[in-house]
Protein backbone atom coordinates (compact mmCIF):
# COMPACT_ATOMS: atom_id res chain seq x y z
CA UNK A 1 -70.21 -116.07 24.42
CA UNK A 2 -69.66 -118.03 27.74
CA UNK A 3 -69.14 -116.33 31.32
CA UNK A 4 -66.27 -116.55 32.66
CA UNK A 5 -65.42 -116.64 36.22
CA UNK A 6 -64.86 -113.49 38.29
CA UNK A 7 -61.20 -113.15 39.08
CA UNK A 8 -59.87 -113.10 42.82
CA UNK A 9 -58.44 -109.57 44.00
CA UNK A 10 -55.52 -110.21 45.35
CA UNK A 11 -54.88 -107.07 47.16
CA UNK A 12 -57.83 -108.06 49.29
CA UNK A 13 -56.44 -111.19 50.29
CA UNK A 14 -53.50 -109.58 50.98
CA UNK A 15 -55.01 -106.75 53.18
CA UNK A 16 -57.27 -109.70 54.73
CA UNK A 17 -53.80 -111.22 55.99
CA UNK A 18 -52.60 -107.75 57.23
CA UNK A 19 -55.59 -107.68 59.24
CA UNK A 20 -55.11 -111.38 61.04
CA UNK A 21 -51.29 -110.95 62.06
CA UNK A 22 -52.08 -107.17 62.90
CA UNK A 23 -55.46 -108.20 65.41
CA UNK A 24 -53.27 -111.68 66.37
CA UNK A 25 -50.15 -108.71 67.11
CA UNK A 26 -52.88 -106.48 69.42
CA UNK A 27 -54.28 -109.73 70.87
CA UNK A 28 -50.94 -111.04 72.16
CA UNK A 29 -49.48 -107.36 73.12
CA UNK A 30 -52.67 -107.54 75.54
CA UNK A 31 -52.18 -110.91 76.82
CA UNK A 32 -48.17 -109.69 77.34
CA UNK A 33 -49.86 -107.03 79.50
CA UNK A 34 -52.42 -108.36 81.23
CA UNK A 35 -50.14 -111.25 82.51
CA UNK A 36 -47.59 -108.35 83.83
CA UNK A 37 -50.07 -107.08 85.75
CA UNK A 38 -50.80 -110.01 87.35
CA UNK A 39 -46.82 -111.39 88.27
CA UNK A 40 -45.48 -107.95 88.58
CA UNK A 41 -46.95 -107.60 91.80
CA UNK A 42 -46.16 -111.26 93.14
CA UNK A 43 -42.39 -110.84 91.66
CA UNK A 44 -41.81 -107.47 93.96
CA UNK A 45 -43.59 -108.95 96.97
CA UNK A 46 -40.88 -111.72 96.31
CA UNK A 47 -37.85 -109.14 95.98
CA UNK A 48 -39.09 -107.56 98.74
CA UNK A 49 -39.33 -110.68 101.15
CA UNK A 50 -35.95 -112.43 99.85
CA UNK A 51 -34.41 -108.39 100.79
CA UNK A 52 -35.82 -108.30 104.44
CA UNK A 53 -34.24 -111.71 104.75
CA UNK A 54 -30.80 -110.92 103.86
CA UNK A 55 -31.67 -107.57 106.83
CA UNK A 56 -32.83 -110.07 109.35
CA UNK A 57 -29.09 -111.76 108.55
CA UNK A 58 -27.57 -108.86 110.24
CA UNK A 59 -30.40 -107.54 112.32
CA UNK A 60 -33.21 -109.53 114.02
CA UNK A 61 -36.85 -109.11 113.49
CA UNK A 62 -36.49 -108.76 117.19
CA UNK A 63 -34.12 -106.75 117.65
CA UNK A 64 -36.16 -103.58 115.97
CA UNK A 65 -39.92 -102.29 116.13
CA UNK A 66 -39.66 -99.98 112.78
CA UNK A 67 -41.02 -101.17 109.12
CA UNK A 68 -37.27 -102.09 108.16
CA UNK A 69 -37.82 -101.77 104.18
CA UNK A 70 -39.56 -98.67 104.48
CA UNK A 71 -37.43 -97.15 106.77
CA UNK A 72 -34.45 -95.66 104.29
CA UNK A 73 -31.96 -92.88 103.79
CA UNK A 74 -29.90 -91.79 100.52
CA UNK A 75 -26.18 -91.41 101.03
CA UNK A 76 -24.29 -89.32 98.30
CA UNK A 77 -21.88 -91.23 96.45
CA UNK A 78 -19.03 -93.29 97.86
CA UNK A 79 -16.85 -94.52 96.19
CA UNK A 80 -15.09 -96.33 99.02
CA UNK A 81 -17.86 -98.70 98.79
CA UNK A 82 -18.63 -99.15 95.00
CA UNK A 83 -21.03 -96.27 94.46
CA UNK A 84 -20.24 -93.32 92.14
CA UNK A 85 -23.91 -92.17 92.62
CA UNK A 86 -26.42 -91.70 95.49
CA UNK A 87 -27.45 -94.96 97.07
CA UNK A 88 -29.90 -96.03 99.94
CA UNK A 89 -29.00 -96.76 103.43
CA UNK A 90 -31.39 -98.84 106.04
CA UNK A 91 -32.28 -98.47 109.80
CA UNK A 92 -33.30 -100.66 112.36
CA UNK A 93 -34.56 -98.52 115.46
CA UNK A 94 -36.45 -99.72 118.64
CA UNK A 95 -38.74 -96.85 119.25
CA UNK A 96 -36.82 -93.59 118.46
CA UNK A 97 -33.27 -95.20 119.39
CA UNK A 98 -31.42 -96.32 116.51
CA UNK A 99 -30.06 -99.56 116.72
CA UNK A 100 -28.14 -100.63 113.32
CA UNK A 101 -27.61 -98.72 110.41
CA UNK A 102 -26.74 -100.84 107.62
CA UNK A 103 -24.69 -99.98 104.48
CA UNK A 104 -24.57 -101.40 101.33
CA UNK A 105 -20.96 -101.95 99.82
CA UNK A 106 -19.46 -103.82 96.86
CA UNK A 107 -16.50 -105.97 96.85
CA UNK A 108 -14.00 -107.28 94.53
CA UNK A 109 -14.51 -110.85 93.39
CA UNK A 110 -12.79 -113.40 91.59
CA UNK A 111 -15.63 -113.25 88.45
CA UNK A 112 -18.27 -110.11 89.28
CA UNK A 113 -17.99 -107.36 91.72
CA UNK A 114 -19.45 -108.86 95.22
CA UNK A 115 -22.78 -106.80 96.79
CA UNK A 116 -22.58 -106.58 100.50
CA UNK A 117 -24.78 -105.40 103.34
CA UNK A 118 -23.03 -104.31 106.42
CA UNK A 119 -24.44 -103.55 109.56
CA UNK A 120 -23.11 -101.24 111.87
CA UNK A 121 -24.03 -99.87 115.54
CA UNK A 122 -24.21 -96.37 116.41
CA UNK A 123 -20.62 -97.21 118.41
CA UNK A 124 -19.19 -97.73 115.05
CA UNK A 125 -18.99 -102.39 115.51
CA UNK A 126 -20.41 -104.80 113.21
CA UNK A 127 -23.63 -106.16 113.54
CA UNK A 128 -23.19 -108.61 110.99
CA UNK A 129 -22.45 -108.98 107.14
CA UNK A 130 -24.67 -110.16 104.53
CA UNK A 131 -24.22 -111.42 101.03
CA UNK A 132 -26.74 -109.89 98.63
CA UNK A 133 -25.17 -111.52 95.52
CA UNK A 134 -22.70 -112.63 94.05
CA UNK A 135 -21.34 -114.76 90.86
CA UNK A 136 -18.49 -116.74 92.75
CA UNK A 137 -17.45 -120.14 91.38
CA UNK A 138 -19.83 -122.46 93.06
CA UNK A 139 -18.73 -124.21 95.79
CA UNK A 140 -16.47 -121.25 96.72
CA UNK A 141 -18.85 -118.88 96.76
CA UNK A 142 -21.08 -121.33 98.89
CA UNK A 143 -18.90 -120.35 101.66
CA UNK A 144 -20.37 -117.02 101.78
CA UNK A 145 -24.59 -118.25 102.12
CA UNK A 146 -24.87 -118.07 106.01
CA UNK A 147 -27.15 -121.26 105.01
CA UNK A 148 -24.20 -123.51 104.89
CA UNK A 149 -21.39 -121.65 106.37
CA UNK A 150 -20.57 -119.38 109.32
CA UNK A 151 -17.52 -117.57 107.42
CA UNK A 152 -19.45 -114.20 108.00
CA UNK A 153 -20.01 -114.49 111.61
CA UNK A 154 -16.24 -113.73 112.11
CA UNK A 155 -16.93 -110.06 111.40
CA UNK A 156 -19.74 -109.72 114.02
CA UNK A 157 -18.39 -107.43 116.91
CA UNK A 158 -15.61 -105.72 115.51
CA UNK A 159 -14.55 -102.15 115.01
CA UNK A 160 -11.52 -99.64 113.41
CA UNK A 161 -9.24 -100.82 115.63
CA UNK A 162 -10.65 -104.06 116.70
CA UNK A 163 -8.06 -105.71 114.99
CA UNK A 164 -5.48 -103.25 114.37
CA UNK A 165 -5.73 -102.30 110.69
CA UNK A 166 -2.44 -104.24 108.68
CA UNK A 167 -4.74 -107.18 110.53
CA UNK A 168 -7.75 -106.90 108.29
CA UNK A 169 -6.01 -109.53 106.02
CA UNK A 170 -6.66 -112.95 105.57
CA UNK A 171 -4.15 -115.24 107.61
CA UNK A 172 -2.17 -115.96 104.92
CA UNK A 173 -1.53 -112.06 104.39
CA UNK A 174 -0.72 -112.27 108.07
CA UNK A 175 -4.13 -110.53 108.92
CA UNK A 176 -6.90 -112.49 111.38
CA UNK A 177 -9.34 -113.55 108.97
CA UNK A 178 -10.02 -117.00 107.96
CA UNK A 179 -9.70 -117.40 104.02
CA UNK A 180 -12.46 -118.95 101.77
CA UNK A 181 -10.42 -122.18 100.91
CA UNK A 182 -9.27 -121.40 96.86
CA UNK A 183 -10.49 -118.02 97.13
CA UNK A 184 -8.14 -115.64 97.88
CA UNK A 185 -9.44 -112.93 95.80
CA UNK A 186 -12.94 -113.29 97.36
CA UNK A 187 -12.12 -113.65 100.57
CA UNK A 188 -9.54 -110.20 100.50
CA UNK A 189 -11.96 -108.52 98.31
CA UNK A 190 -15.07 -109.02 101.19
CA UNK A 191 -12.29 -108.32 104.03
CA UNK A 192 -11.34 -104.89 102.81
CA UNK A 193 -14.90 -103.77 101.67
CA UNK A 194 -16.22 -104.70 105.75
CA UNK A 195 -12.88 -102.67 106.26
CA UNK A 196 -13.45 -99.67 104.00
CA UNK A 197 -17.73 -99.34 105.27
CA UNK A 198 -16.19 -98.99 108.40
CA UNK A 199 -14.18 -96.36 107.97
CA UNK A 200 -16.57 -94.78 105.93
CA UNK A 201 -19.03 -94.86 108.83
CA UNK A 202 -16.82 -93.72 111.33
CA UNK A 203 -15.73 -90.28 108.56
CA UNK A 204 -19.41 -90.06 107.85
CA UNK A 205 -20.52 -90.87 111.75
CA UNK A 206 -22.55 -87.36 112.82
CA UNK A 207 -24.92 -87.68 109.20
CA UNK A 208 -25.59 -90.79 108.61
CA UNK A 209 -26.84 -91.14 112.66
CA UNK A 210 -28.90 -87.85 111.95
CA UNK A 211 -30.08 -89.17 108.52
CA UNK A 212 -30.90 -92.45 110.09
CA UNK A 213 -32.93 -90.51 112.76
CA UNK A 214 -35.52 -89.31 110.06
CA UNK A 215 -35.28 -92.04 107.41
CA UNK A 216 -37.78 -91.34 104.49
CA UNK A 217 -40.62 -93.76 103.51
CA UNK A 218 -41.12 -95.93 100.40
CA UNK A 219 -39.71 -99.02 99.81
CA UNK A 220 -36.66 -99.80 97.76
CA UNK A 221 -35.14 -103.08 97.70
């Protein structure tokens, strides 16, 4: 009688396998992790910096002596401005004196809704308007980058009032406001939301000025 040769077990090499992809699985879910550590840190210092530059838009880094991204309120909902839930508020303040509050708001574009910031002294005029983002057909929506246009600065200075409100139109709708050429929907959309904050503030004036007064801390971009 000759031996034969043992026979190969192939539930081992099977579990073997299992074993490989699970350890490869662990090994990669680390890697996954340990790089999130590393860029999630350097991705909100980013956030954070490209925020404070669309606040120094409105406001100065001179114009104010408080830590402007830690310096917040929360606002109950508004729906005036886009928000059906609480939403944060900033303050610029040179010592205890505040000097712009600003407001976010969202306005109707031509694709996506249209996130503003809008800056407004305690006297109730603008300070300035920023875009925060947007999804505007290029080239339209260009118009709106205070890098290569000065469409916002038209806004700076004015109040309820200052013009009259059936002039918070774009010229074509007989209002003062230059029009984003092609845009009609963007331009009336950010001309009624700079519109509606203000009115907002000036219904709102007495708490958000004592909210602004004793803003809470933490950053939240």
């Amino acid at each position: 009688m000759t031996e034969t040769e043992p026979r190969a077990n192939p539930s081992f090499g099977i579990l073997t396998g299992i074993a490989w992809l699970v350890s490869l699985a662990v090994l990669v879910a680390m890697l996954i992790t340990l790089i999130a550590q590393i860029t999630e840190p350097r991705i909100a210092h980013h956030r954070q910096a490209g925020f404070l530059a669309k606040l120094h838009e409105i406001v100065p880094a001179k114009s104010y002596d408080n830590d402007l991204l830690d310096s917040h309120f929360t606002l109950t909902s508004a729906p005036s401005l886009g928000f059906d839930a609480p939403f944060p508020a900033y303050v610029a303040r040179r010592g205890t004196a505040v000097v712009t509050v600003i407001l976010p708001a969202i306005a109707q574009g031509y694709k996506e809704p249209i996130r503003l910031l809008i800056g407004i002294t305690p006297d109730g005029r603008l300070a300035g308007v920023s875009v925060q983002n947007h999804q505007e057909t290029p080239g339209y929506g260009e118009r709106m980058d205070r890098n290569k246009s000065s469409w916002l600065d038209q806004f700076f200075g004015l109040s309820l009032g200052n013009p009259p409100d059936q002039e918070w139109e774009p010229r074509k709708d007989g209002g003062q406001f230059d029009q984003i050429s092609g845009a009609t929907i963007t331009t009336r959309g950010v001309i009624h939301a700079v519109r509606d904050t203000l009115r907002y503030y000036a219904d709102h004036r007495n708490d958000i000025l004592t909210a602004a007064a004793h803003p809470t801390s933490g950053q939240t971009p």
